[in-house]
Protein backbone atom coordinates (compact mmCIF):
# COMPACT_ATOMS: atom_id res chain seq x y z
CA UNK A 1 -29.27 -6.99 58.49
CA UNK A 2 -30.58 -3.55 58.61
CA UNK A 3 -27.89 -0.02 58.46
CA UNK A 4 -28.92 0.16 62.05
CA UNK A 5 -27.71 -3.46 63.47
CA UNK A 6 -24.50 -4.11 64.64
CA UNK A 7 -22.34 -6.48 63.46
CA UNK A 8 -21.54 -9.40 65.81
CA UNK A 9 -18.05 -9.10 64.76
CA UNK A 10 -18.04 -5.46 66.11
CA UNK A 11 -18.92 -6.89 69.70
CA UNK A 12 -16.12 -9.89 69.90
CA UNK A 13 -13.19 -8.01 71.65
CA UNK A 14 -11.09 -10.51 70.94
CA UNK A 15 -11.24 -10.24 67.50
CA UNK A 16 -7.86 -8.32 65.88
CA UNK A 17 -8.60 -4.66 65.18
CA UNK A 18 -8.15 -2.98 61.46
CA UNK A 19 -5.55 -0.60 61.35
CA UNK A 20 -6.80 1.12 57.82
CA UNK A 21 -3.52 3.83 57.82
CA UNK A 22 -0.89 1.00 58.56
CA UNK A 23 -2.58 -1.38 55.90
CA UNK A 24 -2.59 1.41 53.17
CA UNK A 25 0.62 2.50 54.27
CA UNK A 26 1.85 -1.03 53.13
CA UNK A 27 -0.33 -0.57 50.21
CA UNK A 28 1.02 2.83 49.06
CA UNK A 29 4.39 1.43 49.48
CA UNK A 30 3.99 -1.88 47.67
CA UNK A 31 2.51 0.56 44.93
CA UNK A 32 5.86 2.67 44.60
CA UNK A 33 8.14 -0.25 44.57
CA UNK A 34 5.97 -1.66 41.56
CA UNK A 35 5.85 1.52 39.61
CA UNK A 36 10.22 1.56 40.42
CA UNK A 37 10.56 -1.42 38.63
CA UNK A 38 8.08 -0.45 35.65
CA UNK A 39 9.85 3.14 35.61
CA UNK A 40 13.50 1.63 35.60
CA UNK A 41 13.77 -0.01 32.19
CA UNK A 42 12.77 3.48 30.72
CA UNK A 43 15.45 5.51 32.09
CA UNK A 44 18.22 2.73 31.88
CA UNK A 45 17.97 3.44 28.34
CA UNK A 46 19.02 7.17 28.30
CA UNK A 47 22.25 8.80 27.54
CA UNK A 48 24.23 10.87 29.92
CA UNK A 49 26.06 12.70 27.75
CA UNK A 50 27.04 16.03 27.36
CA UNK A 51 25.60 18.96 26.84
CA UNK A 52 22.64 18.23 29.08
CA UNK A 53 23.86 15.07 30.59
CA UNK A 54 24.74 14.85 34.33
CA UNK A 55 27.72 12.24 33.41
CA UNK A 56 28.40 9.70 36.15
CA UNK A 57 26.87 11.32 39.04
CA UNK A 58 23.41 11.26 36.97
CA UNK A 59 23.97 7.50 36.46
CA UNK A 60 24.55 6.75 39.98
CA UNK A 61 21.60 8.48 41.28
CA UNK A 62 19.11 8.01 38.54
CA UNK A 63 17.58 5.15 41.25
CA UNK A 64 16.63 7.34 43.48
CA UNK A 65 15.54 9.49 41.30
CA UNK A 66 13.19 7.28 39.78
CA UNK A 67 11.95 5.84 43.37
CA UNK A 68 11.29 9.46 44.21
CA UNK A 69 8.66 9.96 40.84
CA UNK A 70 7.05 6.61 41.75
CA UNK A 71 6.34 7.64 45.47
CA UNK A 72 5.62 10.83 44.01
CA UNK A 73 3.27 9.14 41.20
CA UNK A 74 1.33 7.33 44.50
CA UNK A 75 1.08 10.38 46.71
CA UNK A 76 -0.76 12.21 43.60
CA UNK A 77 -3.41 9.08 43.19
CA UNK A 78 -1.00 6.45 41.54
CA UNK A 79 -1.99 3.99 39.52
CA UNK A 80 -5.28 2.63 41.44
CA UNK A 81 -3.16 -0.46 42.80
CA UNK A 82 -2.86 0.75 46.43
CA UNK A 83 -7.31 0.55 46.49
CA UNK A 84 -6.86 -2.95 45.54
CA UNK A 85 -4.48 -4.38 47.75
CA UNK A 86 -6.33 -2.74 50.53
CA UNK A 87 -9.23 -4.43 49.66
CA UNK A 88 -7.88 -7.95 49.61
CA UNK A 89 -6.00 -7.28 52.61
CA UNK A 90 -8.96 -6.69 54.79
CA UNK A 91 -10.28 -9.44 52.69
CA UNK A 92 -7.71 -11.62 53.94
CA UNK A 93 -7.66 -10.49 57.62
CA UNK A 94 -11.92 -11.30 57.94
CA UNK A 95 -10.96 -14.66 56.41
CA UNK A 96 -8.72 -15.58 59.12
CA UNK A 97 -11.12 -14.71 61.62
């Protein structure tokens, strides 16, 4: 097959249609909640206390705080898991054709 050629694949319209931005939206998600759970263990462990220590409210919203740096860690390039999945999604979805 030549760069010119079409793909017969290309011509079937039957065949379901790639939807890259939903697929690596799922991607780019599935990457946050991974780096959550790797990120959680290290702040469980902190103190806080006084003087520089938000107290309880820190403790109750140190979740969210630590979903926000993972989405935060993806948006800026992440880790390089959200490539992957993407590529064994689509690897999965020309399987099933």
């Amino acid at each position: 097959m030549t760069d010119l050629t079409v793909s017969p694949a290309l011509l079937n319209a039957s065949a379901p249609r790639v939807v890259p931005e939903r697929m690596r939206q799922t991607a780019e998600d599935f990457e946050a909640s991974f780096l959550t759970q790797m990120l959680k263990p290290m702040f469980d462990s902190l103190s806080t206390e006084a003087p520089f220590g938000g107290g309880e409210a820190e403790g109750t919203w140190r979740g969210f705080l630590v979903e926000a740096m993972a989405k935060q860690t993806v948006k800026a390039g992440g880790i390089g898991l959200t490539d992957t999945i993407v590529a064994e999604m689509i690897k999965m979805q020309e399987q099933a054709q």
